[in-house]
N, C-alpha and C. Protein backbone atom coordinates (compact mmCIF):
# COMPACT_ATOMS: atom_id res chain seq x y z
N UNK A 1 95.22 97.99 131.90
CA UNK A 1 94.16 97.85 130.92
C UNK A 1 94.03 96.39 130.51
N UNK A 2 92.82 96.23 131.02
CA UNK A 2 92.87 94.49 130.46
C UNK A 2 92.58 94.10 129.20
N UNK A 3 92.02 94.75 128.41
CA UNK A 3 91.84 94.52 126.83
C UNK A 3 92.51 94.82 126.58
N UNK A 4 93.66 95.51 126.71
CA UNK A 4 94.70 95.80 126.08
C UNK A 4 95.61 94.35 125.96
N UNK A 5 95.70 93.97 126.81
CA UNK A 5 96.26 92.26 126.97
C UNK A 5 96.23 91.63 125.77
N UNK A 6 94.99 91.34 125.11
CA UNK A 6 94.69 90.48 124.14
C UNK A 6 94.45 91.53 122.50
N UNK A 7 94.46 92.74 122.46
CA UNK A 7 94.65 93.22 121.33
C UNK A 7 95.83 94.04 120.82
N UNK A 8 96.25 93.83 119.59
CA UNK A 8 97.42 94.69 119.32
C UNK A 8 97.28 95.66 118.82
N UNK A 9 95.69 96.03 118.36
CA UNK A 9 95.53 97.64 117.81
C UNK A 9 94.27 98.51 118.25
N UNK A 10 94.21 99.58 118.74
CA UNK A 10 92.93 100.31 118.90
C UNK A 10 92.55 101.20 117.71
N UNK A 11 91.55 101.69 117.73
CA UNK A 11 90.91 102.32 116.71
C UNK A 11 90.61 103.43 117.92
N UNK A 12 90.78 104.55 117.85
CA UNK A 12 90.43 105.36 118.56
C UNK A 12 89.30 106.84 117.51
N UNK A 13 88.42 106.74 117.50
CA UNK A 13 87.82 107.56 116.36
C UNK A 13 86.64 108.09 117.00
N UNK A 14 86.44 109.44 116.60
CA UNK A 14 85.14 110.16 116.56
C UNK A 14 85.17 111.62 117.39
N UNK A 15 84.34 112.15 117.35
CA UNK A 15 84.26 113.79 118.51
C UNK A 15 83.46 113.05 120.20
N UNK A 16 84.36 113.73 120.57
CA UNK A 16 83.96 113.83 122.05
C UNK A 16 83.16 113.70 122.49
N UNK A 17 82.14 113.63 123.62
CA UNK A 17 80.86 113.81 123.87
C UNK A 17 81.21 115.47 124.44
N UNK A 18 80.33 115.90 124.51
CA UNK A 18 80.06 117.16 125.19
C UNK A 18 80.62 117.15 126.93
N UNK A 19 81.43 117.97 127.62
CA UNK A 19 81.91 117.69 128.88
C UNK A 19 83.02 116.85 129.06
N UNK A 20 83.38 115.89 128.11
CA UNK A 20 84.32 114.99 128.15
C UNK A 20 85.94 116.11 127.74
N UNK A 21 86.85 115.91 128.63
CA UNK A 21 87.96 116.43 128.41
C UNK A 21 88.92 116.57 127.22
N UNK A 22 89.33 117.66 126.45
CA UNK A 22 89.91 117.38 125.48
C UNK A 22 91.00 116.29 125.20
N UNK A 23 91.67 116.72 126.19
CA UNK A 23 92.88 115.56 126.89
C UNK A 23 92.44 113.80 126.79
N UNK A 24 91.44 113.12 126.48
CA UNK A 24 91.12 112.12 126.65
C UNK A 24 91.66 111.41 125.74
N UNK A 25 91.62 111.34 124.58
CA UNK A 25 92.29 110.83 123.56
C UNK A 25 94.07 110.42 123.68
N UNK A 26 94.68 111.79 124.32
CA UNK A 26 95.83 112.11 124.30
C UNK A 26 95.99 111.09 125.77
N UNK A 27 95.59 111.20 126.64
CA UNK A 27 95.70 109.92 127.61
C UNK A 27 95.22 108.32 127.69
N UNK A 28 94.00 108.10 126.43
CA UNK A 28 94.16 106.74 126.07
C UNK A 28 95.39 106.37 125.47
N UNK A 29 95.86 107.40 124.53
CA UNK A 29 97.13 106.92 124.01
C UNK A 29 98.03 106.51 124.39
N UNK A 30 98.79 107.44 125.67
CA UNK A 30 99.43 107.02 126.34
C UNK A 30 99.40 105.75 127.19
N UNK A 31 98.49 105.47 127.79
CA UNK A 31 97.90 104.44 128.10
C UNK A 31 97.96 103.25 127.52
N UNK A 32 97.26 103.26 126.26
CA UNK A 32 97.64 102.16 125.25
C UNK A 32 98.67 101.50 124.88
N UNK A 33 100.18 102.64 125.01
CA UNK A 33 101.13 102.91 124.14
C UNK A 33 101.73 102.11 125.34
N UNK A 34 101.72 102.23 126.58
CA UNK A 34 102.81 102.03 127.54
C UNK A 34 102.18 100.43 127.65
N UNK A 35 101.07 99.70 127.37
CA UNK A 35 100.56 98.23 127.54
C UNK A 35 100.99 97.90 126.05
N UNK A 36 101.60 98.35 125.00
CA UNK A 36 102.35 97.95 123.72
C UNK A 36 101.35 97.28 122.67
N UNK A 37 100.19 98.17 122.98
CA UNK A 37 99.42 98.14 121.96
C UNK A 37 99.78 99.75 120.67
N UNK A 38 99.21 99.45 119.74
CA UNK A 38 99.32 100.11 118.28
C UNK A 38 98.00 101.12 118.09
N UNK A 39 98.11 102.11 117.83
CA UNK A 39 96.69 103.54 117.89
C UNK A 39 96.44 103.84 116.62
N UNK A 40 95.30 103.60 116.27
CA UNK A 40 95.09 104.48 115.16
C UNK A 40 93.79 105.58 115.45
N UNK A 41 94.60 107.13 115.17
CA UNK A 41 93.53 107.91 115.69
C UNK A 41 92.66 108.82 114.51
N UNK A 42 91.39 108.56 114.52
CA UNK A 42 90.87 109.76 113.76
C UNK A 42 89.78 110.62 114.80
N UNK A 43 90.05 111.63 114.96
CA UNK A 43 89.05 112.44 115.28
C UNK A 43 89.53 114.34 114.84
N UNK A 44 89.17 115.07 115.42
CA UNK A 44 89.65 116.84 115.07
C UNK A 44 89.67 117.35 116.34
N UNK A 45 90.08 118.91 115.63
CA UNK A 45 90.25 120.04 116.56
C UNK A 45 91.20 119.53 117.87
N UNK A 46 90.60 120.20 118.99
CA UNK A 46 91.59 119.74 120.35
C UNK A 46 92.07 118.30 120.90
N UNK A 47 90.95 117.88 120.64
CA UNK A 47 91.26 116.37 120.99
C UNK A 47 92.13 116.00 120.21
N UNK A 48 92.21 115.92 118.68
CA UNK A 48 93.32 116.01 117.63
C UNK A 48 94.65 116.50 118.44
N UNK A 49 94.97 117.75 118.45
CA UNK A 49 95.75 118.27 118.73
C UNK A 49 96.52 117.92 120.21
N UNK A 50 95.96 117.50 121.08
CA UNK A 50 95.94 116.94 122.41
C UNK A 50 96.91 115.64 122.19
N UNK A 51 95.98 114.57 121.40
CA UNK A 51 96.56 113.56 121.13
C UNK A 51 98.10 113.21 120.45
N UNK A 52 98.05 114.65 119.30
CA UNK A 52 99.12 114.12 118.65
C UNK A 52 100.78 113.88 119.38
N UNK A 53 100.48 114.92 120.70
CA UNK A 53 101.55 114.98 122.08
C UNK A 53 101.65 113.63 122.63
N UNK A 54 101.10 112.42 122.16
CA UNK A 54 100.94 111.07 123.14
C UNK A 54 101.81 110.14 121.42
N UNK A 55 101.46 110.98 120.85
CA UNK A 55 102.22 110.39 119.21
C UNK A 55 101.60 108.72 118.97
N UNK A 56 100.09 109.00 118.71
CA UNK A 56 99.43 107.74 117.56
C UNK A 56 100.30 107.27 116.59
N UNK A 57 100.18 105.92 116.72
CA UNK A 57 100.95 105.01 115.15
C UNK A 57 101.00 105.66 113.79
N UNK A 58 99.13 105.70 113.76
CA UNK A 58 98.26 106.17 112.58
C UNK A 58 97.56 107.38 112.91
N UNK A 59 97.23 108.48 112.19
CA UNK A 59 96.06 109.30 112.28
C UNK A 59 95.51 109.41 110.90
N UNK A 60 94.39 109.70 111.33
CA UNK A 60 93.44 110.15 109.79
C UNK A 60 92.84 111.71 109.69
N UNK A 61 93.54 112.29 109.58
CA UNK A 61 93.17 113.39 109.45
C UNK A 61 92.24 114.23 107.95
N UNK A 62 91.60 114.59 107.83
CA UNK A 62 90.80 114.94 106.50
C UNK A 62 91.90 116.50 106.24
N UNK A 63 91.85 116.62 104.87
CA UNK A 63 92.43 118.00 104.46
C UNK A 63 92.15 118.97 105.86
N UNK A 64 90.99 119.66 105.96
CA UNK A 64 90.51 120.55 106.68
C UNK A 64 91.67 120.38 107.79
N UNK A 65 91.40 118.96 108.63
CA UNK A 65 92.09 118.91 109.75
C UNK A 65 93.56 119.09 109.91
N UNK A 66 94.34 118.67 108.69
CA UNK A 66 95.22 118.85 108.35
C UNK A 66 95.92 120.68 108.53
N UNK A 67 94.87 120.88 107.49
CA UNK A 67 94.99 122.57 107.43
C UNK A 67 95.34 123.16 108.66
N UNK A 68 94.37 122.80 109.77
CA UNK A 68 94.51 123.47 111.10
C UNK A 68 95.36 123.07 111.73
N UNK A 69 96.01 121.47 112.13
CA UNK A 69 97.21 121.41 112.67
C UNK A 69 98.39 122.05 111.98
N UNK A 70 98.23 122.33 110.77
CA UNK A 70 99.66 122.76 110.34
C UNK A 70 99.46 124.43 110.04
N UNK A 71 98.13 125.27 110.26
CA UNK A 71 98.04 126.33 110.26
C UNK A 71 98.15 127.35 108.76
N UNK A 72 98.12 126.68 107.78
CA UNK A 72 98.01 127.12 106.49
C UNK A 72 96.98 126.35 105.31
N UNK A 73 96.71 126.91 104.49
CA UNK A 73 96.01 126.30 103.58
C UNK A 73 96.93 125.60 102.71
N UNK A 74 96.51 124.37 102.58
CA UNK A 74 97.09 123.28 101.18
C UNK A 74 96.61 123.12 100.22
N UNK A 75 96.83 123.68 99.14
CA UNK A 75 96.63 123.71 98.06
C UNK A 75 97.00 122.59 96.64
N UNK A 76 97.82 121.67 97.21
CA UNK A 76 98.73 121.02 96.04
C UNK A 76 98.78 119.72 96.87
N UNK A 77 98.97 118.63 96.32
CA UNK A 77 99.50 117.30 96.46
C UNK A 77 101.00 117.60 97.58
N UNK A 78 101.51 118.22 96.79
CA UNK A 78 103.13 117.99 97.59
C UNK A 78 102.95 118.67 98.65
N UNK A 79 102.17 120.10 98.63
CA UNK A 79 102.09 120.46 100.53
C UNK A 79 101.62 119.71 101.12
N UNK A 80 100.44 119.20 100.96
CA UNK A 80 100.00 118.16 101.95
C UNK A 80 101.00 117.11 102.43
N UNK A 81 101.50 116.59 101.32
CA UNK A 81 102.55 115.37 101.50
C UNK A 81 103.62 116.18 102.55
N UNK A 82 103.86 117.55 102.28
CA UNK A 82 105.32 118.00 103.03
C UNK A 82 104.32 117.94 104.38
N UNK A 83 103.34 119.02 104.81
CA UNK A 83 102.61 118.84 105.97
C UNK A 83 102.32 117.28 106.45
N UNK A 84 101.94 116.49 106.02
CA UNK A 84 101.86 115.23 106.45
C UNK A 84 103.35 114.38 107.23
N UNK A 85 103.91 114.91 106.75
CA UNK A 85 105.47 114.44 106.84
C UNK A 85 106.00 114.75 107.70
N UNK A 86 106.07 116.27 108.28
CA UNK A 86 106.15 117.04 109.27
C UNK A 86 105.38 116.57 110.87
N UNK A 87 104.18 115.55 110.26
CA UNK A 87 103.66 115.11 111.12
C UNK A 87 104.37 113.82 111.91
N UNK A 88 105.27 113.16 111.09
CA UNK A 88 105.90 112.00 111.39
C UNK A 88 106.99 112.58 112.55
N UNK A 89 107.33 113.50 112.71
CA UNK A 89 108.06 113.51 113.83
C UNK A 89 107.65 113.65 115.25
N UNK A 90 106.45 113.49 115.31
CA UNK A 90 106.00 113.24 116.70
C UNK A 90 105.56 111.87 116.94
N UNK A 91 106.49 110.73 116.33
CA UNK A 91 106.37 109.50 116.35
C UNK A 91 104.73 108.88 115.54
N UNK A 92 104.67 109.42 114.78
CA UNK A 92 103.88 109.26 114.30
C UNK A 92 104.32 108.37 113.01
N UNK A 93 103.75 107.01 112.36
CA UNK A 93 103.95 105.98 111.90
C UNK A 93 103.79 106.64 110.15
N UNK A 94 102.37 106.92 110.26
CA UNK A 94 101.18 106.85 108.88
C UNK A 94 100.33 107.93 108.93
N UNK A 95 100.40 108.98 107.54
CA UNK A 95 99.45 109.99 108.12
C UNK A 95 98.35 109.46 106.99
N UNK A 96 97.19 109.44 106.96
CA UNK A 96 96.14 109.34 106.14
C UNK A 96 95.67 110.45 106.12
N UNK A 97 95.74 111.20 105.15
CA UNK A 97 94.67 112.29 104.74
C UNK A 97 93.76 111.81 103.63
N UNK A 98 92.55 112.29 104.09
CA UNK A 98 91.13 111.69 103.15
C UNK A 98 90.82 113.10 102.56
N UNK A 99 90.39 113.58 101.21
CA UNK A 99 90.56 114.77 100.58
C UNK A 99 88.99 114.07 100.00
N UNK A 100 88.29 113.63 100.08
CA UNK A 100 86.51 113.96 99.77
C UNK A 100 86.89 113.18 98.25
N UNK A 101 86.52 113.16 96.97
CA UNK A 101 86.29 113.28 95.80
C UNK A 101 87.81 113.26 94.88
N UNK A 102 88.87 113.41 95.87
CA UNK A 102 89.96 113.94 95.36
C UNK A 102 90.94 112.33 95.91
N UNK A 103 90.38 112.13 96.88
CA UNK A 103 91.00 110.34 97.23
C UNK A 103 91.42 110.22 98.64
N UNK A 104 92.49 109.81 98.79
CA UNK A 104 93.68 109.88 99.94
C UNK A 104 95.07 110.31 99.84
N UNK A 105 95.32 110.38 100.41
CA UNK A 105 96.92 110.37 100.89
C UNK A 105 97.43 109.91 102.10
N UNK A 106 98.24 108.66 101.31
CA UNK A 106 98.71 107.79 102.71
C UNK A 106 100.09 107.94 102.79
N UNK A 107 101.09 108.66 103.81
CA UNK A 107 102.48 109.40 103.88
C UNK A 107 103.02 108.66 104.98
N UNK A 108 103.86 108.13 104.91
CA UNK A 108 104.93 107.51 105.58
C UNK A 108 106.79 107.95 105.64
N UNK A 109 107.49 108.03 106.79
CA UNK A 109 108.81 108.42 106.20
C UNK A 109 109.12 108.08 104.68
N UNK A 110 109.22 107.47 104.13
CA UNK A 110 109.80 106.39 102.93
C UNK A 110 108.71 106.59 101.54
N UNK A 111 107.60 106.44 101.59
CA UNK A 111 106.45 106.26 99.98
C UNK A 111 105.58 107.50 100.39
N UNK A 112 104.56 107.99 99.88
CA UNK A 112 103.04 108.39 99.29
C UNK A 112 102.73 107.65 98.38
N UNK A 113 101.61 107.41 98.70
CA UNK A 113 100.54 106.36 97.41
C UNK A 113 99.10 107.44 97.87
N UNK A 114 98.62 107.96 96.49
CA UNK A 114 97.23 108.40 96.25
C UNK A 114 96.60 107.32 96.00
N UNK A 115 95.61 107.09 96.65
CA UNK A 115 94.32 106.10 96.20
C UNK A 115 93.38 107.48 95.98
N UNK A 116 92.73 107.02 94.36
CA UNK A 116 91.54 108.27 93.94
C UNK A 116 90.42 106.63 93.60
N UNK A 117 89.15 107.59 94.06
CA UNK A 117 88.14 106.84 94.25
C UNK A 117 87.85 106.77 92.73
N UNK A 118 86.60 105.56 92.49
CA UNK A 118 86.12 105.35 91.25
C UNK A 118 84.90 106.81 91.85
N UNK A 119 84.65 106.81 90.77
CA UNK A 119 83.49 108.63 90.80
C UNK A 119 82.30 107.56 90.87
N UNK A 120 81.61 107.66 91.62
CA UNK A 120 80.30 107.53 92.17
C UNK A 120 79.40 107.98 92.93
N UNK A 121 78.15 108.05 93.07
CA UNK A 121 77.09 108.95 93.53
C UNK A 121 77.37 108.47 94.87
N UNK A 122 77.86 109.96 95.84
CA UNK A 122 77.80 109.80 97.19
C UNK A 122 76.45 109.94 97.82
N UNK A 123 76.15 109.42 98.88
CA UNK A 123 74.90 108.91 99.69
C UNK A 123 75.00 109.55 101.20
N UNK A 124 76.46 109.35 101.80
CA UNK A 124 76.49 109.77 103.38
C UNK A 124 78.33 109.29 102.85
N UNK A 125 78.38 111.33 103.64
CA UNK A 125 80.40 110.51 103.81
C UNK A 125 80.66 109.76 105.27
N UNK A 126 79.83 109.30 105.93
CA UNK A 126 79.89 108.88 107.55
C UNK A 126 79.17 106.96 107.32
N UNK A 127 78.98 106.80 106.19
CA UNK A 127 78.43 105.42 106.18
C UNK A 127 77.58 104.72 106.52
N UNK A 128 76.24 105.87 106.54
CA UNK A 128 74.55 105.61 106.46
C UNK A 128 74.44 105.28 105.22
């Protein structure tokens, strides 16, 4: 990978195109990972799940997505944090969960820090 040469981090983000293999994500990673570049992944569902087997630095997973890799509903600050955590053992660095109105959660072996947004009139959660 020749861009890989000159950068030390990818951003890997978004849904699939239609026809494109779930597996794709989960093999840029690898890919990336073995030229000693750094992943940060947000996207869902399979491709999510695909990927997390190649073990991203970073993921961003939203509650929802969360929910489904770990197969239960989260209800509380500390499940999420325990589910998030659970996520670190597939070499996984940083989990970001984005909770809408409610803030983040950024989980690492070691801290959680909530960032809660100032309350303001949302427009587009995608950044139109």
């Amino acid at each position: 990978m020749l861009a890989a040469e000159s950068m030390p981090w990818f951003v890997l983000a978004g849904s699939l195109p239609p026809g494109v293999d779930a597996t794709m994500y989960r093999d840029l990673v690898h890919a990336l990972k073995a030229e000693g570049c750094r992943v940060l992944l947000d996207t869902s569902g399979e491709a999510l799940t695909y990927a997390l087997e190649a073990g991203p630095h970073v993921i961003k997973p939203n509650l929802y997505e969360l929910e489904g890799l770990v197969g239960s509903q989260l209800s509380t600050n500390l499940e999420i944090v325990k589910s998030a955590r659970s996520l670190l053992s597939k070499g996984i660095e940083l989990v970001a969960v984005s909770m809408g109105v409610e803030g983040a959660l950024f989980v690492n072996h070691k801290h959680t820090i909530l960032a809660s947004p100032p309350n303001v009139q949302v427009r587009s959660t995608v950044g139109r």
